[in-house]
C-alpha atoms as a PDB file:
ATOM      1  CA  UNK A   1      -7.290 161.042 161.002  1.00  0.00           C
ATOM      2  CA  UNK A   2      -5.421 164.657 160.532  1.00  0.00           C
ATOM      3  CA  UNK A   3      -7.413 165.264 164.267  1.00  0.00           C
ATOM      4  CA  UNK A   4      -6.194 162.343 165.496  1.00  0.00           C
ATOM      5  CA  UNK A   5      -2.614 163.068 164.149  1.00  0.00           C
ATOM      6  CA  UNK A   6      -2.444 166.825 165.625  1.00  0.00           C
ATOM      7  CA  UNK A   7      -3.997 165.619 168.981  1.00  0.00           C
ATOM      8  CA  UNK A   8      -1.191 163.396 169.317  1.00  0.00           C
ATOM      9  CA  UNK A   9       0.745 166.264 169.615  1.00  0.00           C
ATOM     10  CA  UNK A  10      -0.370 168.161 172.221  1.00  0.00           C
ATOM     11  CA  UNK A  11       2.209 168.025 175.091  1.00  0.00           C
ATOM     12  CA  UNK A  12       0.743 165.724 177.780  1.00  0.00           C
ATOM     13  CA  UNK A  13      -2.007 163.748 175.996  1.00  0.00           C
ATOM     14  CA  UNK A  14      -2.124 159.927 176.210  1.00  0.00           C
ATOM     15  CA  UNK A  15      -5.788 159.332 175.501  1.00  0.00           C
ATOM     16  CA  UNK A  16      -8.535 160.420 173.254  1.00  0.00           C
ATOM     17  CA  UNK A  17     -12.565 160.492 173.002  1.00  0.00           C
ATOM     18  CA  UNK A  18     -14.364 159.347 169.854  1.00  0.00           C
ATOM     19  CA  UNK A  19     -17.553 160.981 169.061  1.00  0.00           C
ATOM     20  CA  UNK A  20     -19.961 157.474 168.111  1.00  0.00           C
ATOM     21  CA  UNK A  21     -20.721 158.406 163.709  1.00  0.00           C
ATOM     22  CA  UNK A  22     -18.653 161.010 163.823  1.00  0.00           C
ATOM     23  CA  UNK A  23     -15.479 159.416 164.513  1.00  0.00           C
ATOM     24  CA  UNK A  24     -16.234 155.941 164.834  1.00  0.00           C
ATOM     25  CA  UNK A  25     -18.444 153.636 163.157  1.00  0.00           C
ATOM     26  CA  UNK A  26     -18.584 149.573 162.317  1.00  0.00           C
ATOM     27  CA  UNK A  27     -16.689 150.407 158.830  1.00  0.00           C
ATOM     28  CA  UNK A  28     -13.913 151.946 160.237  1.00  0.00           C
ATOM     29  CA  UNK A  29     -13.213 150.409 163.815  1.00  0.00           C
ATOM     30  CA  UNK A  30     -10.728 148.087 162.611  1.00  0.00           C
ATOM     31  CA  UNK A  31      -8.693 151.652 160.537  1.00  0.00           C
ATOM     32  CA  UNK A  32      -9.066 153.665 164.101  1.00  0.00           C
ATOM     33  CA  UNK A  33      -8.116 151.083 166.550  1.00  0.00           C
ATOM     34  CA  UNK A  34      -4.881 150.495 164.517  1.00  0.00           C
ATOM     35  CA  UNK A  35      -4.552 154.701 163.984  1.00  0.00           C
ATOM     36  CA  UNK A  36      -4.847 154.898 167.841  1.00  0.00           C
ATOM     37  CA  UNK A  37      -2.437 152.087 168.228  1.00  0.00           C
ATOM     38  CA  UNK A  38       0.273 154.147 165.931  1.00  0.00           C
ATOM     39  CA  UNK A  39      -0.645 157.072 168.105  1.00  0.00           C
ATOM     40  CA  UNK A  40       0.475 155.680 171.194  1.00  0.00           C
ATOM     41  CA  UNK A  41      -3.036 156.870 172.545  1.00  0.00           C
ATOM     42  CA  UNK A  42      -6.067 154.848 174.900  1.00  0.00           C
ATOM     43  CA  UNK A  43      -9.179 155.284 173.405  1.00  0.00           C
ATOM     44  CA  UNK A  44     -10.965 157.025 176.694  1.00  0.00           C
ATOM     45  CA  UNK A  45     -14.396 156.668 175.931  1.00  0.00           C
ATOM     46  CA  UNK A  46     -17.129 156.856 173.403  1.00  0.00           C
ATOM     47  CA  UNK A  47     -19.829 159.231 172.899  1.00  0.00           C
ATOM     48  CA  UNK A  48     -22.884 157.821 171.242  1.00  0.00           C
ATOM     49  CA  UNK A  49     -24.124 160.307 169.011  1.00  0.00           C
ATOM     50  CA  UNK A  50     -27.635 160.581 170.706  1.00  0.00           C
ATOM     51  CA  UNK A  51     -27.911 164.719 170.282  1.00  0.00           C
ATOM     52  CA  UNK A  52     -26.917 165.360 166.540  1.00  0.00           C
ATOM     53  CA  UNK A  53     -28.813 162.843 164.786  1.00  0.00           C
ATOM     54  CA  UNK A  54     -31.886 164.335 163.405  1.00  0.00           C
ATOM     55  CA  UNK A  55     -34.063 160.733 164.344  1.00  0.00           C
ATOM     56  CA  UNK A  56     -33.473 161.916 168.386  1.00  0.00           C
ATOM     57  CA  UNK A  57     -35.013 166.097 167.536  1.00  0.00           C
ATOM     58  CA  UNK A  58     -37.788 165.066 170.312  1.00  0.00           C
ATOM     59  CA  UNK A  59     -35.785 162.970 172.567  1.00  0.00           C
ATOM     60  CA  UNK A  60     -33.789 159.521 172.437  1.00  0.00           C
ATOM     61  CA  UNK A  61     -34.084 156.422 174.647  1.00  0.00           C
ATOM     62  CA  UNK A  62     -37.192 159.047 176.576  1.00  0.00           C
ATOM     63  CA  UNK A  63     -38.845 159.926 173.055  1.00  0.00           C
ATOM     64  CA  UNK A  64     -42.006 159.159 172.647  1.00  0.00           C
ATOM     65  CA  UNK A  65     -42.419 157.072 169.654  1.00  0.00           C
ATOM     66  CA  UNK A  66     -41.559 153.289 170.447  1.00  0.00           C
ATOM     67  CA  UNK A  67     -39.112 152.967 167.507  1.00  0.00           C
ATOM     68  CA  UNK A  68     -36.819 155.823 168.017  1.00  0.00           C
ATOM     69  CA  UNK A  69     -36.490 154.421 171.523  1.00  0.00           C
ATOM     70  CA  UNK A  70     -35.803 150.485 170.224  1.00  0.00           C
ATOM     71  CA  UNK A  71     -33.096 152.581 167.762  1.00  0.00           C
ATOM     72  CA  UNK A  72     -31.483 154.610 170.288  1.00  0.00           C
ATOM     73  CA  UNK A  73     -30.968 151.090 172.325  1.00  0.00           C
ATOM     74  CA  UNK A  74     -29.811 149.555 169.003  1.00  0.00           C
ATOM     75  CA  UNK A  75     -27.597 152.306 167.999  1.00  0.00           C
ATOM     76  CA  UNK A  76     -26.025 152.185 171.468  1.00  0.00           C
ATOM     77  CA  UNK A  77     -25.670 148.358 171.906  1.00  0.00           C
ATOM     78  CA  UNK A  78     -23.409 148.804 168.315  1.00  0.00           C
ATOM     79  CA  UNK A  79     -21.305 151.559 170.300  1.00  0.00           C
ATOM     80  CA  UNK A  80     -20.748 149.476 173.313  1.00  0.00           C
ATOM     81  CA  UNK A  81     -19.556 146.430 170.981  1.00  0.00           C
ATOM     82  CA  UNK A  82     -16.778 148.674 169.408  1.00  0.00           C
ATOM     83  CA  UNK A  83     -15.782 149.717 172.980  1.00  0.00           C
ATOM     84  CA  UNK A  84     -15.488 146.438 174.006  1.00  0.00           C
ATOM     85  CA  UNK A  85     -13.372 145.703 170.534  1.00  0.00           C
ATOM     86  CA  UNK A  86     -10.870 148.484 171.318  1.00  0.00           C
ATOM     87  CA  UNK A  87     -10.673 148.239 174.507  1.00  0.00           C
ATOM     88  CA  UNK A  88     -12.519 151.050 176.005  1.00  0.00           C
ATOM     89  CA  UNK A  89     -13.764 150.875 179.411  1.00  0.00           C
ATOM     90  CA  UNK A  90     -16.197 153.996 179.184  1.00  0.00           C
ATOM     91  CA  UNK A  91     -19.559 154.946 177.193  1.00  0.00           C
ATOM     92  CA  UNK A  92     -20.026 158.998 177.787  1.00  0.00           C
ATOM     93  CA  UNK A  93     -23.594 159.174 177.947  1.00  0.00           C
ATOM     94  CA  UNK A  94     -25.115 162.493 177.098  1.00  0.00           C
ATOM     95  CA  UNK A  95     -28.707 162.008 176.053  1.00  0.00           C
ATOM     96  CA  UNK A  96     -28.691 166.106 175.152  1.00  0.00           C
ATOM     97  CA  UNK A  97     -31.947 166.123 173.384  1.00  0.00           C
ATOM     98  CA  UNK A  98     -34.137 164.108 176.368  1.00  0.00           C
ATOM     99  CA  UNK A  99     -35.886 166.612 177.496  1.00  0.00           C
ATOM    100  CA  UNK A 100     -38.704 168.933 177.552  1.00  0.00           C
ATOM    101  CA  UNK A 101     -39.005 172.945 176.177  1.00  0.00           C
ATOM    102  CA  UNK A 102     -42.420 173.689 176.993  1.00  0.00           C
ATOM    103  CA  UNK A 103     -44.622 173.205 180.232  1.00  0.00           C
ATOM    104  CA  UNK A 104     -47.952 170.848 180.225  1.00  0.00           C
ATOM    105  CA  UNK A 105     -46.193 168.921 177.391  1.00  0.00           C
ATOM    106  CA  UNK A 106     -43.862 165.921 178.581  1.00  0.00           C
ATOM    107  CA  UNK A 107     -44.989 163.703 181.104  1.00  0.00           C
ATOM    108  CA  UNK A 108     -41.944 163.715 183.276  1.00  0.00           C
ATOM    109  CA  UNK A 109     -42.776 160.091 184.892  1.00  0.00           C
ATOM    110  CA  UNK A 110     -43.291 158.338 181.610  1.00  0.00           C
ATOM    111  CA  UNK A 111     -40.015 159.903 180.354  1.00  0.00           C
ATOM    112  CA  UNK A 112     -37.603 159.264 183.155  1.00  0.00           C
ATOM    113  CA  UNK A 113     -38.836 155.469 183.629  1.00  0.00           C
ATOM    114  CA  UNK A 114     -38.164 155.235 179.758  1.00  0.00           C
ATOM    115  CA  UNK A 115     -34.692 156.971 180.435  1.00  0.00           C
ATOM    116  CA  UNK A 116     -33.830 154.587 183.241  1.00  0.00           C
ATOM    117  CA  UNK A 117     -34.601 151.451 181.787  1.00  0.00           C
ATOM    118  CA  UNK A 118     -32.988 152.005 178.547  1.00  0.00           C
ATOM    119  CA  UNK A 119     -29.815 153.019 180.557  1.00  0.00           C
ATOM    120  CA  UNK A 120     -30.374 150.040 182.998  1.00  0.00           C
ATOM    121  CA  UNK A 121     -31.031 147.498 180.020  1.00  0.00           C
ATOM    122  CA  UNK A 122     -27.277 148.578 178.511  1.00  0.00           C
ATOM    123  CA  UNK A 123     -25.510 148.250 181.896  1.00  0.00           C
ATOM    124  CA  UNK A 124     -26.451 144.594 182.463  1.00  0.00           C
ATOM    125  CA  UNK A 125     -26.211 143.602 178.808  1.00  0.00           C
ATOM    126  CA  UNK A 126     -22.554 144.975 178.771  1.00  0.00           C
ATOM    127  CA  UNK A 127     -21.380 144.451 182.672  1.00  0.00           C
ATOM    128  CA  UNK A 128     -17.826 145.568 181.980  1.00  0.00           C
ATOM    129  CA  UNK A 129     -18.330 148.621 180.329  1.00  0.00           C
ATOM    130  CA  UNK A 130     -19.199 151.839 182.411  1.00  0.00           C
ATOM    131  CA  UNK A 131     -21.977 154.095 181.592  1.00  0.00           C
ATOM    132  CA  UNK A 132     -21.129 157.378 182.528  1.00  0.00           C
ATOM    133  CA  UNK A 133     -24.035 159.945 182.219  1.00  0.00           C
ATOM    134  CA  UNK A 134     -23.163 163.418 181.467  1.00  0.00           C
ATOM    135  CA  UNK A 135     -25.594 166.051 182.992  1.00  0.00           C
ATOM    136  CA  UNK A 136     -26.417 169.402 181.485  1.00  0.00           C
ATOM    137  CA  UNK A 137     -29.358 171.838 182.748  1.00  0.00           C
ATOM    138  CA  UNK A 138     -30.011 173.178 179.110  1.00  0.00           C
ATOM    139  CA  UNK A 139     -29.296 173.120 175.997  1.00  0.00           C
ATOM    140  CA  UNK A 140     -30.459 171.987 173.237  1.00  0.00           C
ATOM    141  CA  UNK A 141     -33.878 171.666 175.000  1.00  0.00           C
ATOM    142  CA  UNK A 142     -34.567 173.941 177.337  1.00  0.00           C
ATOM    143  CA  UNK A 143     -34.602 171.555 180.429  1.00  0.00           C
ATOM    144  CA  UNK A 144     -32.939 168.120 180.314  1.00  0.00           C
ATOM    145  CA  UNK A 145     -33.886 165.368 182.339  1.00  0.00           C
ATOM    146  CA  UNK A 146     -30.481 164.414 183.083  1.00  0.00           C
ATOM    147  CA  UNK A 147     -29.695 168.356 184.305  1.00  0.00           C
ATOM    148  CA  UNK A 148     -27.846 168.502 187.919  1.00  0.00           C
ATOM    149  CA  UNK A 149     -25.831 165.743 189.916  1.00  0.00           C
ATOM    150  CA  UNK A 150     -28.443 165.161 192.694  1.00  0.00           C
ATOM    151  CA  UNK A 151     -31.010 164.263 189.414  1.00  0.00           C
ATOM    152  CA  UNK A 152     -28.349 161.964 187.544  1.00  0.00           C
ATOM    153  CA  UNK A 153     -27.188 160.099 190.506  1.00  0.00           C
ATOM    154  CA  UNK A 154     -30.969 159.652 191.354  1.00  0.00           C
ATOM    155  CA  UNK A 155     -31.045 158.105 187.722  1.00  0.00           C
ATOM    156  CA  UNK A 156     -27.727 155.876 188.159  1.00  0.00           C
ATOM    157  CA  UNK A 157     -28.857 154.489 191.513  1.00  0.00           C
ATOM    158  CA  UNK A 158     -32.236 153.637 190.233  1.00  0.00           C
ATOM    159  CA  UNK A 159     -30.867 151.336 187.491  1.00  0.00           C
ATOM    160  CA  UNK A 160     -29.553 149.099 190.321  1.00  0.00           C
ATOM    161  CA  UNK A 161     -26.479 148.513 188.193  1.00  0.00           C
ATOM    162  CA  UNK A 162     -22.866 149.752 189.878  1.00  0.00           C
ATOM    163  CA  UNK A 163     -21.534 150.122 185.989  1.00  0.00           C
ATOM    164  CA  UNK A 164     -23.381 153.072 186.060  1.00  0.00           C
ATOM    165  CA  UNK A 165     -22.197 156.567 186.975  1.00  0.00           C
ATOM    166  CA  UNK A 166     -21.874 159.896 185.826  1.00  0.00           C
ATOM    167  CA  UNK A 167     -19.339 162.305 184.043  1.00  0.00           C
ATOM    168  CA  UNK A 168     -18.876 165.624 185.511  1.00  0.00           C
ATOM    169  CA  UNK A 169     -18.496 168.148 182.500  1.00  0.00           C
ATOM    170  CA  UNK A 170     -17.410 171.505 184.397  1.00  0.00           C
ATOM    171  CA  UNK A 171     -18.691 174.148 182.000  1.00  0.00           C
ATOM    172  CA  UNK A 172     -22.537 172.048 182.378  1.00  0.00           C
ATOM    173  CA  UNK A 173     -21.983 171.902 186.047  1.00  0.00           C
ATOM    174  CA  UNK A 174     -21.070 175.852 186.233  1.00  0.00           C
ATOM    175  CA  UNK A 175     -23.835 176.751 183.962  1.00  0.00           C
ATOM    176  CA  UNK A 176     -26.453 174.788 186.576  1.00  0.00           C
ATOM    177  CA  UNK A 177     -24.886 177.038 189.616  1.00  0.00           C
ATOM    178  CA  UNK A 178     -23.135 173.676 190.757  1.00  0.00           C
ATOM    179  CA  UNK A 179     -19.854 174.100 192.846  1.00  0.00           C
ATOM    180  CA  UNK A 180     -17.868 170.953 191.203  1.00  0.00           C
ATOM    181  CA  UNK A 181     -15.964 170.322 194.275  1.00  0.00           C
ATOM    182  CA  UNK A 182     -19.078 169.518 196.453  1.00  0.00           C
ATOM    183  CA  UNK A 183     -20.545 167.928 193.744  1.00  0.00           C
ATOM    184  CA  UNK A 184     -17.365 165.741 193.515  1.00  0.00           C
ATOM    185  CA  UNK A 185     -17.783 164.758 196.905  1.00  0.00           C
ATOM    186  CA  UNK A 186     -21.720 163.937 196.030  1.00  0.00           C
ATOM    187  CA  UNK A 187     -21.094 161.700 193.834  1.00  0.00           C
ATOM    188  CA  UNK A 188     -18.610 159.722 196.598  1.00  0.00           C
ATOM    189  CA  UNK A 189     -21.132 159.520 198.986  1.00  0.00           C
ATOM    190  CA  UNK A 190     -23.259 157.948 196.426  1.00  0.00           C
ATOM    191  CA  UNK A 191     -21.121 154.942 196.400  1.00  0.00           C
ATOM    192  CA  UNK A 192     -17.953 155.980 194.333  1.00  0.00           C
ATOM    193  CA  UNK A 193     -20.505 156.893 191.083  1.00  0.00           C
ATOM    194  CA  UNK A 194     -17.815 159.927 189.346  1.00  0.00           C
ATOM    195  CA  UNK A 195     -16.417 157.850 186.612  1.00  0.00           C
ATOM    196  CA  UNK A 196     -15.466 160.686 184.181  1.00  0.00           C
ATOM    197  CA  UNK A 197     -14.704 164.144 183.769  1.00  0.00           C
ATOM    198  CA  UNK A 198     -14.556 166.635 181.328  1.00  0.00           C
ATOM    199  CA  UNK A 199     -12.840 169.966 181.380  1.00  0.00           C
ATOM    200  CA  UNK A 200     -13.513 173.358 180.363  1.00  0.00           C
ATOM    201  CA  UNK A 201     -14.628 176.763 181.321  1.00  0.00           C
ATOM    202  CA  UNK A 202     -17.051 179.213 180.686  1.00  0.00           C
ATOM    203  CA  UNK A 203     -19.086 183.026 182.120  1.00  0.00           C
ATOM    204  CA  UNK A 204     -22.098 180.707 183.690  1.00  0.00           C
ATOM    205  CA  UNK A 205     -24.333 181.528 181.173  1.00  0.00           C
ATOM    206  CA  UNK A 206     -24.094 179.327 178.653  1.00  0.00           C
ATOM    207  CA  UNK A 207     -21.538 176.418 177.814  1.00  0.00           C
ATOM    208  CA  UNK A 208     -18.917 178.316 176.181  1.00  0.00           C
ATOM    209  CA  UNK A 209     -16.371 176.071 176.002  1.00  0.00           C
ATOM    210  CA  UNK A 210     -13.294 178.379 176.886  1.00  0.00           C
ATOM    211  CA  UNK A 211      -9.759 177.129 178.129  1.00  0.00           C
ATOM    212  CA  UNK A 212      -9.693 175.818 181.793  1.00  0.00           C
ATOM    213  CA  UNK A 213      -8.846 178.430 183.741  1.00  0.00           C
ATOM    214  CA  UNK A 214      -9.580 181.372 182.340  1.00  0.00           C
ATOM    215  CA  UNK A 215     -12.470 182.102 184.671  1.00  0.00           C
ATOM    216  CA  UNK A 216     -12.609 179.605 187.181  1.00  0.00           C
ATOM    217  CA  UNK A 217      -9.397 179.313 188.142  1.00  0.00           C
ATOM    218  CA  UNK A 218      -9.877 179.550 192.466  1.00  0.00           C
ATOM    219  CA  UNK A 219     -12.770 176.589 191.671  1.00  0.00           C
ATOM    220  CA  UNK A 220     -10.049 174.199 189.537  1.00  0.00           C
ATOM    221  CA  UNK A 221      -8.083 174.634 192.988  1.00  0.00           C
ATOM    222  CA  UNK A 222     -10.569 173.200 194.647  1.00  0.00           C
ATOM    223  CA  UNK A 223     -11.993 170.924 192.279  1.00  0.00           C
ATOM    224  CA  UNK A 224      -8.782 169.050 191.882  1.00  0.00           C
ATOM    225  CA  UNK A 225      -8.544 168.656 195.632  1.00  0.00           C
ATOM    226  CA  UNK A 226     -12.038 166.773 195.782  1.00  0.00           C
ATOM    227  CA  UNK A 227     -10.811 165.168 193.186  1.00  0.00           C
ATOM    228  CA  UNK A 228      -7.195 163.992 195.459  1.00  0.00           C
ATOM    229  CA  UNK A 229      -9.334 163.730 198.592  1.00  0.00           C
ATOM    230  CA  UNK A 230     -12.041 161.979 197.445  1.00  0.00           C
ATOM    231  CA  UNK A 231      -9.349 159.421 195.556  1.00  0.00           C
ATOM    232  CA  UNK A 232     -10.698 159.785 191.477  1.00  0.00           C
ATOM    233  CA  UNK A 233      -8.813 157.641 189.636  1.00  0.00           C
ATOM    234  CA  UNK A 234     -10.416 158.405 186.100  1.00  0.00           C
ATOM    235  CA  UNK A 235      -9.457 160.606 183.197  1.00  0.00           C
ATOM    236  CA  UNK A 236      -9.138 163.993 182.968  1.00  0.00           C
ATOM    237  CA  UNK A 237     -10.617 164.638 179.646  1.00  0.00           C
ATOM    238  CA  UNK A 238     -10.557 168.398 177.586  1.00  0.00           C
ATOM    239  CA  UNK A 239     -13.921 168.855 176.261  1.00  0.00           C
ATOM    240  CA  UNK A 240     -13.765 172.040 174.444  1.00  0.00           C
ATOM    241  CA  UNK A 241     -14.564 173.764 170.990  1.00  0.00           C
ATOM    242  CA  UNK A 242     -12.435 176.276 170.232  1.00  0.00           C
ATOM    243  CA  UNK A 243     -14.553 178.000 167.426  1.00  0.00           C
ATOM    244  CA  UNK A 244     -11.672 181.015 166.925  1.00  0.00           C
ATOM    245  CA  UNK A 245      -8.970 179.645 168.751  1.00  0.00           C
ATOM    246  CA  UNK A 246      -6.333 176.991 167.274  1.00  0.00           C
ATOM    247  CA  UNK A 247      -7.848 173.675 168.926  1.00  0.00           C
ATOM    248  CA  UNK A 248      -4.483 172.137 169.238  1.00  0.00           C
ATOM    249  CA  UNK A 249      -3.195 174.888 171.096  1.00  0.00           C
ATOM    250  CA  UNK A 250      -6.397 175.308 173.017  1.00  0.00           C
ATOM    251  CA  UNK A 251      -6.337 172.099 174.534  1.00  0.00           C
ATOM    252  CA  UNK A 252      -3.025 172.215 175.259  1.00  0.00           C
ATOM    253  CA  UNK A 253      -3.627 175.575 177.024  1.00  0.00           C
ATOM    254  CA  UNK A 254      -6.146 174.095 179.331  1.00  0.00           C
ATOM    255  CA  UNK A 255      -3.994 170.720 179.899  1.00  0.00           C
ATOM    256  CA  UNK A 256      -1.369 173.013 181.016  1.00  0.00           C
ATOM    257  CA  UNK A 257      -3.468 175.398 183.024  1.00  0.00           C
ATOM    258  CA  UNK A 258      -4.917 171.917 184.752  1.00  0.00           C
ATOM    259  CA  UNK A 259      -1.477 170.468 185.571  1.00  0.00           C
ATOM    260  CA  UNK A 260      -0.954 173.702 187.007  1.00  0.00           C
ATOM    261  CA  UNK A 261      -3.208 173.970 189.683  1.00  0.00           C
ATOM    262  CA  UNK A 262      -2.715 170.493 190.467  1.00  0.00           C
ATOM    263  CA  UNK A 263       0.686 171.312 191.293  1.00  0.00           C
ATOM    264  CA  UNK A 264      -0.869 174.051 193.460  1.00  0.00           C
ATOM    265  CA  UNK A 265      -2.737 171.450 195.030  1.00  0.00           C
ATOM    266  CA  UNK A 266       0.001 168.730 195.557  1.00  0.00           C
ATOM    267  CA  UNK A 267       2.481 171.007 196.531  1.00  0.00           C
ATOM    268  CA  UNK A 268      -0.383 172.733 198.890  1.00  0.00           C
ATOM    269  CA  UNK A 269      -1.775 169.020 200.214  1.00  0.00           C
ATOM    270  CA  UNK A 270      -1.945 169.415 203.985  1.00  0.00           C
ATOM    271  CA  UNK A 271      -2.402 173.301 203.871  1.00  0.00           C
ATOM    272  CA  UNK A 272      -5.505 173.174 202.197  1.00  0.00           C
ATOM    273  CA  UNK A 273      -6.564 170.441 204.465  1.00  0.00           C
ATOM    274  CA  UNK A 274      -6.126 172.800 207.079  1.00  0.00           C
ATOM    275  CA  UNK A 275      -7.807 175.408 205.293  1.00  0.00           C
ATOM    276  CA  UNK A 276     -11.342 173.661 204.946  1.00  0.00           C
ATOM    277  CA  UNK A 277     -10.873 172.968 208.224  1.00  0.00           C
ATOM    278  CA  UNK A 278     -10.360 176.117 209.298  1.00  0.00           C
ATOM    279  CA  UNK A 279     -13.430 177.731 207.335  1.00  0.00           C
ATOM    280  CA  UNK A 280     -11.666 181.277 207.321  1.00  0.00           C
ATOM    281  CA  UNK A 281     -11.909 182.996 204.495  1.00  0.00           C
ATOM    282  CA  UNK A 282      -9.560 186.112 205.325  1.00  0.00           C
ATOM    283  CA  UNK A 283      -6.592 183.197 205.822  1.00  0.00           C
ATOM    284  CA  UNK A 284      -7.787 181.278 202.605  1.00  0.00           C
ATOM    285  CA  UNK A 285      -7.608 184.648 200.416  1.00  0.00           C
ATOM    286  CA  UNK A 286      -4.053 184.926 201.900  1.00  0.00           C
ATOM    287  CA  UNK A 287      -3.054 181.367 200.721  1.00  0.00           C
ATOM    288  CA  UNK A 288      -4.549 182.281 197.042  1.00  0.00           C
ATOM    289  CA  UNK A 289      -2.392 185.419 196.863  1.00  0.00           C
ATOM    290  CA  UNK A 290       0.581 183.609 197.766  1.00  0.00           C
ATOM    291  CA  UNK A 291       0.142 179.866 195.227  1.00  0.00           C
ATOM    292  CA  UNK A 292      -1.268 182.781 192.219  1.00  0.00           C
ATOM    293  CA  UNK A 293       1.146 185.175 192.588  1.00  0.00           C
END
C-alpha cells in the first residue's frame, strides 16, 4: 500500500500494474480495488505470477508434468476473475520460465501446442479480457518460447482468439536485436495484435531496466511515431527496477523522458513523415541535431 501511495505521486501517472501474489490476491481484492479507487488510479493490467513461483522452475502452462500445467490454468483463471472484478481489461502474460536451457532436451512441438492451448483455453473462457503476451529471448531460461514478435504473434494467431495479443516490453525487444518501431508496425499487419507496452531501457545485453532514454533515445523517436502512425491506443506502462536509484523518481524520470520525445514527435508529425519517405540519412541526422539540441 506505501507503493501504491508513492506511485500516486509521480507527476503524470493515472494507472498502475499489479503483480498476480505479489500485489494482488483473492484476500485482498476487495482492500486494493478500494486503495486504487482512493488513488484516483485504473488498474492497467495484471501479471500472473507464472516466473517467481517455485511450482513453474521447469516451465508453466508448457511444463511437463500434467498438474503444474492444470495449476498454471487454475492459478490464471483466479487472476482473470479479479480483473474482471476491478475492472481491468488486460492480463500481461509473461510465461518467463517456458522454456528450454539445454539442447536435445525439450521437445519444442509438444511444448508450444501445450503453450497455445492453455493460452487459447483462457481467451475463450474470459472473451472480454485481453491476453497480452510479453516476449523475452532469455532470461531466466536461456531460450523462451515466447522470445521475438514474429514467434509470439505466430502463438496469438494460432489460438484463433482476437483477445489475444502481445505486449511489447522495449528493454526484451532491444535485448533480442528487435527495432521496436518495425516491430510495432508487425504487430499491425497482424491484425491490430499490440495491446500493451512496457517501457524501459537498457546496453542490449541484458534487461537492465534503466530509465527510458538514457540509451535509446533516437529509437523512442521513432518508436512513438509507429506508435501515432500505426494508431495504438493502449497504455504506456514503466516497467522498470531501479535497484540503486529512487523508484519514484525513476519512473518519473522515464515518464518525463517519454512525454518528451512524444512532443518531438507531435510537434515533428509531417516532417518525419517526410523523412521515412525520404530514406536519407544525412537529412535525418540534421533533423535529430536540431529536435535534441
Amino acid at each position: 500500500m506505501e507503493m501504491l501511495r508513492r506511485a500516486a505521486k509521480i507527476p503524470c501517472v493515472t494507472g498502475i500494474e499489479l503483480v498476480g501474489t505479489w500485489d494482488i490476491r483473492p484476500d485482498n481484492a476487495k482492500q486494493m480495488k478500494k486503495a486504487l479507487v482512493n488513488a484516483g488510479l485504473d488498474c492497467v493490467s495484471i501479471i500472473p505470477d507464472l516466473f517467481a513461483d517455485k511450482r513453474f522452475w521447469k516451465g508453466s502452462y508448457s511444463a511437463n508434468e500434467p498438474k503444474v500445467r492444470q495449476y498454471a490454468l487454475d492459478y490464471t483463471r483466479q487472476m482473470c476473475a479479479i480483473a474482471e472484478n476491478l475492472g481491468c481489461g488486460i492480463l500481461n502474460i509473461w510465461p518467463g520460465q517456458d522454456g528450454y536451457d539445454y539442447l536435445l532436451c525439450a521437445d519444442y512441438e509438444r511444448a508450444r501446442e501445450w503453450l497455445c492451448e492453455a493460452i487459447a483455453t483462457l481467451a475463450r473462457e474470459f472473451p472480454k479480457i485481453r491476453f497480452a503476451l510479453e516476449y523475452k529471448p532469455k532470461e531466466p531460461r536461456t531460450h523462451s518460447y515466447v522470445a521475438r514478435m514474429a514467434d509470439t504473434l505466430l502463438l496469438a494467431q494460432e489460438t484463433g482468439c482476437a483477445n489475444v495479443g502481445v505486449t511489447i516490453d522495449t528493454g526484451h525487444a532491444f535485448v533480442g536485436g528487435e527495432n521496436v518501431g518495425e516491430a510495432i508496425l508487425l504487430a499491425k499487419r497482424a491484425g491490430d495484435r499490440l495491446f500493451h507496452m512496457h517501457f524501459n531501457d537498457n546496453h542490449t545485453m541484458w534487461d537492465d531496466d534503466m530509465i527510458v532514454g538514457t540509451v535509446h533515445s533516437v529509437a523512442y523517436i521513432e518508436m512513438l511515431y509507429w506508435l501515432d502512425r500505426c494508431g495504438y491506443q493502449g497504455w504506456l506502462s514503466m516497467d522498470q527496477y531501479p535497484y540503486r536509484e529512487d523508484a519514484a523518481q525513476a519512473i518519473g524520470e522515464s515518464i518525463l523522458w517519454l512525454r518528451q520525445f512524444d512532443r518531438v514527435v507531435q510537434e515533428h508529425r509531417k516532417e518525419i513523415d517526410k523523412l521515412v519517405a525520404a530514406s536519407d540519412a544525412v537529412t535525418t541526422s540534421r533533423f535529430l541535431r536540431k529536435v535534441l539540441a
